[in-house]
N, C-alpha and C. Protein backbone atom coordinates (compact mmCIF):
# COMPACT_ATOMS: atom_id res chain seq x y z
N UNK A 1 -2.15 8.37 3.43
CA UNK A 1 -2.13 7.59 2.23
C UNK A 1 -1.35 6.32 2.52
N UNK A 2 -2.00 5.01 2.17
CA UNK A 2 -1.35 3.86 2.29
C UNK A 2 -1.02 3.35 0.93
N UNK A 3 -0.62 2.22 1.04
CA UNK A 3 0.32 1.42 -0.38
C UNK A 3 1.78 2.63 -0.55
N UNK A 4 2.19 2.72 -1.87
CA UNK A 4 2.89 3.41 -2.76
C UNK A 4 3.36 4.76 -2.82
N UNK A 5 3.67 5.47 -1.89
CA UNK A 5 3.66 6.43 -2.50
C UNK A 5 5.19 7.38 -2.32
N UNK A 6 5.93 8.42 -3.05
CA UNK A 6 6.60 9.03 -2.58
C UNK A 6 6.73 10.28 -2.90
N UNK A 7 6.69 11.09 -2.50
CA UNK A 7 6.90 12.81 -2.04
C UNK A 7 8.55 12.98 -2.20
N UNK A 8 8.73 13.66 -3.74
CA UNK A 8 9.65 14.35 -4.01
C UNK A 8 10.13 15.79 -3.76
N UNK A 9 11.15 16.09 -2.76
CA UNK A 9 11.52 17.07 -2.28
C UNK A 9 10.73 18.20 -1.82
N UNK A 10 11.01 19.45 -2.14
CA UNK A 10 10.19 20.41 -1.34
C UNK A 10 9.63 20.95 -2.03
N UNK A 11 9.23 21.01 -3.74
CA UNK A 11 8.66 20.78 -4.30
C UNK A 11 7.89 19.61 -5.40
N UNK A 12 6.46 19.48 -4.61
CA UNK A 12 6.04 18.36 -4.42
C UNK A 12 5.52 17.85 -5.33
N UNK A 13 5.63 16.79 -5.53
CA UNK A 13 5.47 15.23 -6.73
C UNK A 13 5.19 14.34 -5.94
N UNK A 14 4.44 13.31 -7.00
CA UNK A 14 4.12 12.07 -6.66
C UNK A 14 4.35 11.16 -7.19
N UNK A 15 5.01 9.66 -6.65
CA UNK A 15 4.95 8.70 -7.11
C UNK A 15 4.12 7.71 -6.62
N UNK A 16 3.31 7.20 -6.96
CA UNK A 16 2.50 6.14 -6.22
C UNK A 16 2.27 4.73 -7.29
N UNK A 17 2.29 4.04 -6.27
CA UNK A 17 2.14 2.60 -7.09
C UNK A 17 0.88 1.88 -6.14
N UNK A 18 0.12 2.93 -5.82
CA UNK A 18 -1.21 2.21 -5.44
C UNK A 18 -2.28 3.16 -5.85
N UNK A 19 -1.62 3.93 -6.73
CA UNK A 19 -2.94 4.95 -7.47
C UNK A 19 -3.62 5.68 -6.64
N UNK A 20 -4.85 6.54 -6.42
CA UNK A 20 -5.33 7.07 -5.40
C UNK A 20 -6.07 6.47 -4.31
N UNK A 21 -4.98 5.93 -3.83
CA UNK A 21 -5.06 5.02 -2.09
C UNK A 21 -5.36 5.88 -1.00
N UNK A 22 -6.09 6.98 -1.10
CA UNK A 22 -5.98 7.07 0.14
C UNK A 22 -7.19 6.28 1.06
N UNK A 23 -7.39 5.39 1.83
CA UNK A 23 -7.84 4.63 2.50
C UNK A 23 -9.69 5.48 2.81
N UNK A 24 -10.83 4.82 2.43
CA UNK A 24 -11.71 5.42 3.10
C UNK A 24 -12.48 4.25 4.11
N UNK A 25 -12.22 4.77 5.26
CA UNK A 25 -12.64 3.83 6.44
C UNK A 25 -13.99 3.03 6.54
N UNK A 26 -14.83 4.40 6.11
CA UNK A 26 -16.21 3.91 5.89
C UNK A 26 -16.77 3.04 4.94
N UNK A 27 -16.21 3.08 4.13
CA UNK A 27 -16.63 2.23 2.98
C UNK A 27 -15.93 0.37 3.42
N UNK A 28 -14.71 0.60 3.86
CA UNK A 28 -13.88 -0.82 4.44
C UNK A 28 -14.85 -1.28 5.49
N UNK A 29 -15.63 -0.90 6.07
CA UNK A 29 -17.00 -1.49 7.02
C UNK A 29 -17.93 -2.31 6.29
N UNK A 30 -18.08 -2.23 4.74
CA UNK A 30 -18.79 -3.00 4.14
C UNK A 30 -17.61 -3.74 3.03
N UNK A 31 -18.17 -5.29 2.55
CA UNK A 31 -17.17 -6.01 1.78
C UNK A 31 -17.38 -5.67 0.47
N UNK A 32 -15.95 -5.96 0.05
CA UNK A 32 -15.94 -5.85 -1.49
C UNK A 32 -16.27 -7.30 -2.23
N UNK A 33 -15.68 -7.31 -3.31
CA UNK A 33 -16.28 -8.97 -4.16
C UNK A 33 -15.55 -9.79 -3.39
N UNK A 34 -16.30 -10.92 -3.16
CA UNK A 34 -15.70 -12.43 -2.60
C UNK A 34 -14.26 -12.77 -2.96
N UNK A 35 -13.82 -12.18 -4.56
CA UNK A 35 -12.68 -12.99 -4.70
C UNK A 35 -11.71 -11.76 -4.36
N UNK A 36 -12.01 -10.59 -3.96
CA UNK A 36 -11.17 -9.71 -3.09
C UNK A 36 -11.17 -9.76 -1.72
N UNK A 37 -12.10 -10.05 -1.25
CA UNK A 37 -12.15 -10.87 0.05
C UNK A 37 -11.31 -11.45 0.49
N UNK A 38 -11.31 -12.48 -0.10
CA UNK A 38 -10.48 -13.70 -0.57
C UNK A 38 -8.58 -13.15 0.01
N UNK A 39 -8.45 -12.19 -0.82
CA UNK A 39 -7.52 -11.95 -1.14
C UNK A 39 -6.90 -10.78 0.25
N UNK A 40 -7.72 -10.45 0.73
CA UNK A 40 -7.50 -9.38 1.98
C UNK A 40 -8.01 -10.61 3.17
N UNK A 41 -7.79 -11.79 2.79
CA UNK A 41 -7.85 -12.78 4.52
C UNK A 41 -6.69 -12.31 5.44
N UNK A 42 -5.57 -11.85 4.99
CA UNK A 42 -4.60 -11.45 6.54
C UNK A 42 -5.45 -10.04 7.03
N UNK A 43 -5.68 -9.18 6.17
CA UNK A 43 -6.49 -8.37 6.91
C UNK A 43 -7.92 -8.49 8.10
N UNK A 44 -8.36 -9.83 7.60
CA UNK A 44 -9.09 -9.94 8.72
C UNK A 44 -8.90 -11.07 9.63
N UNK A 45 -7.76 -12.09 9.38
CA UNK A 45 -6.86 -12.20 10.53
C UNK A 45 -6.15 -11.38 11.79
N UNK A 46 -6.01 -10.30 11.04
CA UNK A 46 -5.40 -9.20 12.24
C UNK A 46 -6.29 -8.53 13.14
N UNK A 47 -8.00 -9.19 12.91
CA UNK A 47 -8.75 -8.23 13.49
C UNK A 47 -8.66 -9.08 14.76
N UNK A 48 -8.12 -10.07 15.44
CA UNK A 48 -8.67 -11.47 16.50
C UNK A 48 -6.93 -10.91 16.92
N UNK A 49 -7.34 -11.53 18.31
CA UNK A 49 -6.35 -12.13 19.06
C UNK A 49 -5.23 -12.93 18.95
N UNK A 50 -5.99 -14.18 18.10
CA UNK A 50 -5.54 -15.09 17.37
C UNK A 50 -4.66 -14.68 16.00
N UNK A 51 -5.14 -13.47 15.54
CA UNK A 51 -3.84 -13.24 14.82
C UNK A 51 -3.08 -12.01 14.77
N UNK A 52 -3.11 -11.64 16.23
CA UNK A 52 -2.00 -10.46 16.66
C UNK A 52 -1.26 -11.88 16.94
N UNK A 53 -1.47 -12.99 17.99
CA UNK A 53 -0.40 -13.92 17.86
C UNK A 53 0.12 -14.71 17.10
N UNK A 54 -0.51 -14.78 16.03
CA UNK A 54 0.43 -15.29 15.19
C UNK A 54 1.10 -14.66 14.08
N UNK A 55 0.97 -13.15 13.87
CA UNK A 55 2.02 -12.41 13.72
C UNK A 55 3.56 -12.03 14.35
N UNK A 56 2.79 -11.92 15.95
CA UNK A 56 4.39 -11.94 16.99
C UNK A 56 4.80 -13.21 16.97
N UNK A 57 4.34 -14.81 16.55
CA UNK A 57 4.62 -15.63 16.90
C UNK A 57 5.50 -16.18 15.67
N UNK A 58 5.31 -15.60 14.25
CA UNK A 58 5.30 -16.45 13.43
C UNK A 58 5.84 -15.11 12.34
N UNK A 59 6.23 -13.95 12.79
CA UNK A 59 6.25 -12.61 11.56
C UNK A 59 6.86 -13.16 10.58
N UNK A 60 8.39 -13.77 10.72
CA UNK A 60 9.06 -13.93 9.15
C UNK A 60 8.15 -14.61 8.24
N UNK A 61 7.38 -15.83 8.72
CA UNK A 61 6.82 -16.76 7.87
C UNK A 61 5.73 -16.26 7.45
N UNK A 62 5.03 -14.91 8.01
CA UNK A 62 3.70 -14.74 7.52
C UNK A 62 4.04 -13.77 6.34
N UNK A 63 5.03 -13.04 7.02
CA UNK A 63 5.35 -11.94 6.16
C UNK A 63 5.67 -12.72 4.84
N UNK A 64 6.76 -13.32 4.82
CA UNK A 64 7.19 -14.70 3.39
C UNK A 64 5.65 -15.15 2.85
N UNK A 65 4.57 -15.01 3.06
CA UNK A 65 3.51 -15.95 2.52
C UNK A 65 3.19 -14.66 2.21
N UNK A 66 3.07 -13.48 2.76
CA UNK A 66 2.30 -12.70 2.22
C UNK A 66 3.15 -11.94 0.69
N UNK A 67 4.31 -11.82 0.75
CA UNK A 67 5.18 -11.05 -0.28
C UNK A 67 4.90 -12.09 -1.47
N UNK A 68 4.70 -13.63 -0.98
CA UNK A 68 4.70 -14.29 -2.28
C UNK A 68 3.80 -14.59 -3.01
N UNK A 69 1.93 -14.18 -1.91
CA UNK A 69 1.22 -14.18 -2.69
C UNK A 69 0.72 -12.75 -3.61
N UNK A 70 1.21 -11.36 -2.67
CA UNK A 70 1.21 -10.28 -3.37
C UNK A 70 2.19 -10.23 -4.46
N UNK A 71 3.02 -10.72 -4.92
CA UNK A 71 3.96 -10.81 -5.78
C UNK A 71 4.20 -12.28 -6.82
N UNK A 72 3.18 -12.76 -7.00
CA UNK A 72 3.28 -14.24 -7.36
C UNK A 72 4.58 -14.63 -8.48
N UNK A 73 5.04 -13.70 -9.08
CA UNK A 73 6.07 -13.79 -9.90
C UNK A 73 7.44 -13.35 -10.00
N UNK A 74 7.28 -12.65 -8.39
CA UNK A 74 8.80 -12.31 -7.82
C UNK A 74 9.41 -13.34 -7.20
N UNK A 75 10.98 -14.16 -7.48
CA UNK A 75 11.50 -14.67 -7.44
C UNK A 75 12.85 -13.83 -6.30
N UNK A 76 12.19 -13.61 -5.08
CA UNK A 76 13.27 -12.55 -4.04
C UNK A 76 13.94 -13.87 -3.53
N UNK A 77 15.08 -13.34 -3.51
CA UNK A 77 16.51 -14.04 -2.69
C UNK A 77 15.92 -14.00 -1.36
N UNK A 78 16.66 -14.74 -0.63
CA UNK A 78 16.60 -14.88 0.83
C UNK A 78 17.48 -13.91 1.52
N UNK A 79 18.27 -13.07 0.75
CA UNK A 79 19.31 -11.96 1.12
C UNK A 79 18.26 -10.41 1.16
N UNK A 80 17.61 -10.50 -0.14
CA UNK A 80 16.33 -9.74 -0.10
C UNK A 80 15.32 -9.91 0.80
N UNK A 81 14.80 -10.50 1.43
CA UNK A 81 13.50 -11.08 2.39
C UNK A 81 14.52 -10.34 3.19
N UNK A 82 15.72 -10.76 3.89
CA UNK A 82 16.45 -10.87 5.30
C UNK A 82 16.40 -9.25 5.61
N UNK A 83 16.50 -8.35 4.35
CA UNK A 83 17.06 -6.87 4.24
C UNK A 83 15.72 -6.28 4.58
N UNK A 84 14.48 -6.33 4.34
CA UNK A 84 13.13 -6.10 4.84
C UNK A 84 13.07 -6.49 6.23
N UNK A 85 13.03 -7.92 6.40
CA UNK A 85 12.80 -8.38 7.55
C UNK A 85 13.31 -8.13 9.06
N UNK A 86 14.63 -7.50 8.97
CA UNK A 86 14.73 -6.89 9.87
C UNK A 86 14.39 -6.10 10.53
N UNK A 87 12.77 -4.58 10.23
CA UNK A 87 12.22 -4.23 10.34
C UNK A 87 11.09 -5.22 10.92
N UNK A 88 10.61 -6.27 10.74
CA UNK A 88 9.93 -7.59 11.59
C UNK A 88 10.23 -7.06 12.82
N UNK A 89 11.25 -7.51 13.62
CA UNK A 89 11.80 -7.34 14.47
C UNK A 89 11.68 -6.19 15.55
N UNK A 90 11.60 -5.19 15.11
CA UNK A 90 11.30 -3.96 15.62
C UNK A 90 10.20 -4.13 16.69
N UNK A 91 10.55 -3.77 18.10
CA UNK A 91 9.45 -3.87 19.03
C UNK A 91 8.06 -3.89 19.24
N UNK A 92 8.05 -2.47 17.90
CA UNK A 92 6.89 -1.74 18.08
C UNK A 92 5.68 -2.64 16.77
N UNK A 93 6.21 -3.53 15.82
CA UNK A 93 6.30 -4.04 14.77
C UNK A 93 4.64 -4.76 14.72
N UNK A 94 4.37 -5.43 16.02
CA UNK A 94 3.28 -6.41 15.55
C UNK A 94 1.89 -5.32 16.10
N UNK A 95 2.14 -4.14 17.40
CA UNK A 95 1.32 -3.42 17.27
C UNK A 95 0.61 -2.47 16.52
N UNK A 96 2.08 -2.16 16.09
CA UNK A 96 1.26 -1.04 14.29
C UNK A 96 0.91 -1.72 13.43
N UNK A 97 1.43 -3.00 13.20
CA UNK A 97 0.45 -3.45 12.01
C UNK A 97 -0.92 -3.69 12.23
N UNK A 98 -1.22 -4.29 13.64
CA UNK A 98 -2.29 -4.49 14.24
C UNK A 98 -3.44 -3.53 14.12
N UNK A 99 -2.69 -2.64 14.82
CA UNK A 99 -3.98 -1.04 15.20
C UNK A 99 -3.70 -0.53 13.66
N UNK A 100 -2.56 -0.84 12.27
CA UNK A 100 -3.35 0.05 11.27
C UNK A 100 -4.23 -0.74 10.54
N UNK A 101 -4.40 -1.96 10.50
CA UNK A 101 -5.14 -3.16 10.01
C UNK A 101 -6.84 -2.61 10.69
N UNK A 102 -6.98 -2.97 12.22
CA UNK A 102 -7.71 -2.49 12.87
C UNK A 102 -8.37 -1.60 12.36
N UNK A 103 -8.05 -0.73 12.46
CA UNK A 103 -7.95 1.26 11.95
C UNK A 103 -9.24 1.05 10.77
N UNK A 104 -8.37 0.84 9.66
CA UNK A 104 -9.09 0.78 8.75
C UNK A 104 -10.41 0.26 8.47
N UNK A 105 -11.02 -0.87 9.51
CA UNK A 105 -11.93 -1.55 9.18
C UNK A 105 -12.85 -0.83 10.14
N UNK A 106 -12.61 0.67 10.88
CA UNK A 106 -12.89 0.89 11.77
C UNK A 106 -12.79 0.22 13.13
N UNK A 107 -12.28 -0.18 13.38
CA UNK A 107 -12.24 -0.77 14.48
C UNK A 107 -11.28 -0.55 15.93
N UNK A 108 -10.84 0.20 15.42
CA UNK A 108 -10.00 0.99 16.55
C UNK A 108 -9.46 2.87 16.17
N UNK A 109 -9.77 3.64 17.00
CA UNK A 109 -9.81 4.75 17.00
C UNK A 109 -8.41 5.21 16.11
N UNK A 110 -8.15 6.43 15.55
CA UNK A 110 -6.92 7.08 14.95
C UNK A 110 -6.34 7.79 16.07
N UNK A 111 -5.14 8.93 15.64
CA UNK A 111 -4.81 9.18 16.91
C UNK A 111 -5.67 10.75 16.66
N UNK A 112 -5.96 10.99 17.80
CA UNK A 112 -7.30 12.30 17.82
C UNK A 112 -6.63 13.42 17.07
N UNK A 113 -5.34 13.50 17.32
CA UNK A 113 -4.47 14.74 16.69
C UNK A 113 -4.46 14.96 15.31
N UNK A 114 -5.19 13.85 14.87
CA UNK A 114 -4.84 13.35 13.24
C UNK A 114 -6.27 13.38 12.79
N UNK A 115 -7.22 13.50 13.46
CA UNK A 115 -8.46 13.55 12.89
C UNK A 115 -8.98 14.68 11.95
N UNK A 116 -8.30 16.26 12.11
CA UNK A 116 -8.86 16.76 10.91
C UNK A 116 -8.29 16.13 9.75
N UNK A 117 -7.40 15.79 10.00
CA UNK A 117 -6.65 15.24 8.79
C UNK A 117 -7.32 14.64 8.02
N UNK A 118 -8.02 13.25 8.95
CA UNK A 118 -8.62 12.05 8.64
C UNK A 118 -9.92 12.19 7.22
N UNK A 119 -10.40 13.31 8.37
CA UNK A 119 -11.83 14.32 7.96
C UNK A 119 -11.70 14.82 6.66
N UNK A 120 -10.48 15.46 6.17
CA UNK A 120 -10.22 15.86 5.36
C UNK A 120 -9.85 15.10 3.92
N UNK A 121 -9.38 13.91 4.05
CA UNK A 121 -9.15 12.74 3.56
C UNK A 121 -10.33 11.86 2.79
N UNK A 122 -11.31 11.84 4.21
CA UNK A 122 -12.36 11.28 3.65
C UNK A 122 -13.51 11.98 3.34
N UNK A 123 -13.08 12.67 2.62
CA UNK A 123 -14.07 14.08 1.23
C UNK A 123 -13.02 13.37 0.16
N UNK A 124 -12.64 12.29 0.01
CA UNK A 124 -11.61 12.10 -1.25
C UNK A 124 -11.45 13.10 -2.06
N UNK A 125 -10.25 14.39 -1.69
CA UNK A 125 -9.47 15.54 -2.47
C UNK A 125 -8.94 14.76 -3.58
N UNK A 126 -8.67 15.90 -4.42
CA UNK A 126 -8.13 15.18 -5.90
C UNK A 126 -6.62 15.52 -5.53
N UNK A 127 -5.60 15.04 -6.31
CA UNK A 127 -4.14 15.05 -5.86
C UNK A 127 -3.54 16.17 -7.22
N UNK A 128 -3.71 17.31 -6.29
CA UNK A 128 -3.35 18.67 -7.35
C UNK A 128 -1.90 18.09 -7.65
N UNK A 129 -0.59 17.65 -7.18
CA UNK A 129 0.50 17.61 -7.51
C UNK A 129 0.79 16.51 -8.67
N UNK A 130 1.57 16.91 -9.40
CA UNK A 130 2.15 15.97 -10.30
C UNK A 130 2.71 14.77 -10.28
N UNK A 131 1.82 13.46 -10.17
CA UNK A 131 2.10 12.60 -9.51
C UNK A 131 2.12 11.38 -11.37
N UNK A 132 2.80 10.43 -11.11
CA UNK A 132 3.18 9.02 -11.86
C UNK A 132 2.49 8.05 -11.14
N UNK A 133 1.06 7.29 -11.82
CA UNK A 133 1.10 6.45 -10.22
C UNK A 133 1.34 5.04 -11.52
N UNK A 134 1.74 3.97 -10.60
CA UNK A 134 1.75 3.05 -11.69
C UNK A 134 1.38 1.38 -11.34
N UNK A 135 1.13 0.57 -11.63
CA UNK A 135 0.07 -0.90 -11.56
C UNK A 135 1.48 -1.69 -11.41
N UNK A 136 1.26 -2.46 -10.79
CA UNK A 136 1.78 -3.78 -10.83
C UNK A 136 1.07 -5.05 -11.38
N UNK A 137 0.93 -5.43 -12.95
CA UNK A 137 -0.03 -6.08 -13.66
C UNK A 137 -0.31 -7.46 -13.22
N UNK A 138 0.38 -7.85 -11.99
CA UNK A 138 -0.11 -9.22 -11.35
C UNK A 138 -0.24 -8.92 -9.42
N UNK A 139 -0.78 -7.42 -9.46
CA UNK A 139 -0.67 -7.33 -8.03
C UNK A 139 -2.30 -7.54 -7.87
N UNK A 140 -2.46 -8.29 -6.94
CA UNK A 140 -3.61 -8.93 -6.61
C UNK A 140 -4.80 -8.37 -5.65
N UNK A 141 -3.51 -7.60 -5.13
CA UNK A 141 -4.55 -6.10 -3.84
C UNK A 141 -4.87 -4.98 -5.30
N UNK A 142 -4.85 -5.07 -6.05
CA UNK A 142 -4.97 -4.04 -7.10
C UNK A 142 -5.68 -4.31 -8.14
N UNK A 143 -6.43 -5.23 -8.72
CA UNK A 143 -7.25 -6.57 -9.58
C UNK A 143 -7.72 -5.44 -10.40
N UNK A 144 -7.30 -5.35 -11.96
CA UNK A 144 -7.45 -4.58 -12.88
C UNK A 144 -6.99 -3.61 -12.91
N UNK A 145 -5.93 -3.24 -11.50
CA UNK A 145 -5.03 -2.18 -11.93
C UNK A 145 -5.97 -0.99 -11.41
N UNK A 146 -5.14 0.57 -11.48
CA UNK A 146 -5.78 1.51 -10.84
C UNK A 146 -5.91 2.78 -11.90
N UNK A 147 -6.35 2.49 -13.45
CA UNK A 147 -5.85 3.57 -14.19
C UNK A 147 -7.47 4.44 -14.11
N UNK A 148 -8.53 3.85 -13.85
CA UNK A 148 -10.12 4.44 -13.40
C UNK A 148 -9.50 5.73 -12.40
N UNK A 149 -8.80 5.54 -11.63
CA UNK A 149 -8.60 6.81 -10.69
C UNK A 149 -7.94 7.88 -11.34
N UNK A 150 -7.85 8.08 -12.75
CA UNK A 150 -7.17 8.65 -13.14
C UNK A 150 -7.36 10.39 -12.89
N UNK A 151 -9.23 10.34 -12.92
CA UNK A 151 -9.70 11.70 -12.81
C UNK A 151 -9.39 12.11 -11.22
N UNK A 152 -8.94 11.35 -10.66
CA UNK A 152 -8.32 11.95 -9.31
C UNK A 152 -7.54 12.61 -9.07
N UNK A 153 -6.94 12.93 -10.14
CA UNK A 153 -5.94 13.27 -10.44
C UNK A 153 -5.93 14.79 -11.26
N UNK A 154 -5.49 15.72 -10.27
CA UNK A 154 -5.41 16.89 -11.02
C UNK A 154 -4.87 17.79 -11.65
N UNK A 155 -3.23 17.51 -11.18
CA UNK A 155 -1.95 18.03 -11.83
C UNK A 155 -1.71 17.25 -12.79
N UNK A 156 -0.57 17.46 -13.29
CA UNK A 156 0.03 16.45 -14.39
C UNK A 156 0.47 15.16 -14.06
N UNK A 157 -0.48 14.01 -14.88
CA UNK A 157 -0.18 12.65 -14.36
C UNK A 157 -0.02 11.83 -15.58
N UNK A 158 0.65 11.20 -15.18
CA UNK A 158 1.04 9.96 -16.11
C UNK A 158 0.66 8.27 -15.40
N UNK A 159 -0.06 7.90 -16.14
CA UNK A 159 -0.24 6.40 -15.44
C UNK A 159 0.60 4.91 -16.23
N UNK A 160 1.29 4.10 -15.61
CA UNK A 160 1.84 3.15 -15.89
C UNK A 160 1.52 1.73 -15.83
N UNK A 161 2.04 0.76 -16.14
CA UNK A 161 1.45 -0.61 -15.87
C UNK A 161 2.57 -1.30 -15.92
N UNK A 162 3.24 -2.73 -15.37
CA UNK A 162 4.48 -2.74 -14.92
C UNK A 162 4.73 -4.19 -14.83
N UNK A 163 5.34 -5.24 -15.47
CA UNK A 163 5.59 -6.25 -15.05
C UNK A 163 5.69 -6.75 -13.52
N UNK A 164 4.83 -6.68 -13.00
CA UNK A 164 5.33 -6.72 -11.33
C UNK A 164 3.83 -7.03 -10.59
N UNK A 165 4.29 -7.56 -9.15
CA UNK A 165 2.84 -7.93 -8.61
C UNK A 165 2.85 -6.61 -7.45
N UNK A 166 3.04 -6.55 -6.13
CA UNK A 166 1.86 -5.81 -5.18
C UNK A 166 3.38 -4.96 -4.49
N UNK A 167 4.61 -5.52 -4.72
CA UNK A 167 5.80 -4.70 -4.25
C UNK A 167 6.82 -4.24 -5.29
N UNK A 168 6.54 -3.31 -6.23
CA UNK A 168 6.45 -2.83 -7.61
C UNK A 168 7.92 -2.14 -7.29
N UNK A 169 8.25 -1.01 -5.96
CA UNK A 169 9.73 -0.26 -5.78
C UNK A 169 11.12 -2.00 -5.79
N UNK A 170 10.46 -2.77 -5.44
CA UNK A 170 11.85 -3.78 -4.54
C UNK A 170 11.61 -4.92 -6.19
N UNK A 171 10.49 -4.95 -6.80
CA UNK A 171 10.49 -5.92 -7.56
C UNK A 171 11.06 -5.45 -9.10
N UNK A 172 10.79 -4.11 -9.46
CA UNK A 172 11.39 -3.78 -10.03
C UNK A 172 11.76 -2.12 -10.48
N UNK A 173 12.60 -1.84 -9.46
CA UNK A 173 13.16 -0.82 -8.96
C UNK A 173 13.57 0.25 -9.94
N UNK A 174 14.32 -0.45 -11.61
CA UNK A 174 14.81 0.34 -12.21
C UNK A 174 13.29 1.11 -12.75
N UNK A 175 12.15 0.83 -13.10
CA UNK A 175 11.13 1.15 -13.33
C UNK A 175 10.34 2.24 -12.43
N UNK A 176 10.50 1.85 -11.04
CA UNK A 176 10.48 2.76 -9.74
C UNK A 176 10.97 4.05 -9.91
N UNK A 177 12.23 4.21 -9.95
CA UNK A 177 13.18 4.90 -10.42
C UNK A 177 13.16 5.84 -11.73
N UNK A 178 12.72 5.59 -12.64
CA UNK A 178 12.23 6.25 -14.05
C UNK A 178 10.99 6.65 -13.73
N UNK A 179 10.06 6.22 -12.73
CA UNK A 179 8.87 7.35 -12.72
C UNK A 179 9.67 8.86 -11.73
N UNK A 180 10.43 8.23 -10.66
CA UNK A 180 10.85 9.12 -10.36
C UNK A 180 11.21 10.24 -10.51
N UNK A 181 11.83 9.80 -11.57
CA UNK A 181 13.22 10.77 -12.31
C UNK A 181 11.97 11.68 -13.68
N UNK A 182 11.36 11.07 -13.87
CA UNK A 182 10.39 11.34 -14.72
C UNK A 182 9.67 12.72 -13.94
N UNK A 183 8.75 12.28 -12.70
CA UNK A 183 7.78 13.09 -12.67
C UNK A 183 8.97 14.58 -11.89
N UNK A 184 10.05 14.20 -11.43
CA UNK A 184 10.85 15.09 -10.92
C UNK A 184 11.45 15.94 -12.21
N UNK A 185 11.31 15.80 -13.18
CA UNK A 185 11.84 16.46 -14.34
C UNK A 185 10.75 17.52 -14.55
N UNK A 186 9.63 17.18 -14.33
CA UNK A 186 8.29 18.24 -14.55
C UNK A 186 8.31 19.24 -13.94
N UNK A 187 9.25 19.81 -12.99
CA UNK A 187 9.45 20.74 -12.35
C UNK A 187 10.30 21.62 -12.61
């Protein structure tokens, strides 16, 4: 599962703020609407050469363009950017983004160990656990929000909508936090 999500203790909950994300590969082989297109251009920047290097060449600044267009109304400090960004840095940093960018569009293999997994994944299962998933109402990877997935949903769910664009835990956390505490009370 990509975007949002978090797994509360050892009995299991969900929080997700990308609704039922789990990624289906096959379908990312064909495009969605132009003005989502549009909107997933670093994703197919990362498929070239040309922009594995200018990720290693250029990470803080791409990363900064990307938080500000997924977030058009978050106003992050430069103390905030710096506290992420240090993860930039990380050796391994411009290859995983690469091969999971890749990945998805099919274009580069998973790791084989992970393939029933994969397999299993893409039968899109419904999410038996009690999960909160919730929108960020100006997140732009998300365009109308994700409350349609609702029947994906098979335990007890609650869906939200959120002053916030595409980084919903860091933008506004106390909200993060109350689904938390929320769907962890259901237990």
């Amino acid at each position: 599962m990509r975007g949002g999500g978090v797994m509360a203790g050892t009995n299991r909950r969900l929080v997700s703020y990308a609704g039922y994300d789990i990624i289906d590969v096959s379908a990312h082989r064909h495009p969605v609407s132009p003005s989502l297109e549009r909107v997933f251009w670093y994703q197919h920047l990362f498929q070239t050469g040309r922009g594995r290097e200018c990720l290693a060449e250029h990470r803080r600044e791409l990363c900064r363009l990307l938080w500000s267009e997924w977030s058009p109304a978050w106003d992050f400090d430069e103390a905030t950017f710096e506290r992420s960004a240090v993860s930039f840095d990380n050796p391994d940093f411009v290859d995983v983004v690469v091969h999971a960018y890749r990945h998805v569009f099919g274009l580069e293999a998973g790791d084989p160990l992970l393939q029933p997994l994969e397999d299993r994944l893409a039968q899109k299962p419904a999410i038996i656990v009690p999960a909160v998933t919730i929108d960020g109402a100006t997140d732009p990877l998300k365009p109308g929000g994700t409350e349609d997935h609702a029947g994906l949903f098979m335990g007890k769910h609650e869906h939200r909508v959120v002053a916030a664009g595409h980084n919903l835990p860091q933008e506004k956390p106390e909200q993060f936090a109350e689904a938390i505490v929320k769907v962890q009370g259901w237990l």
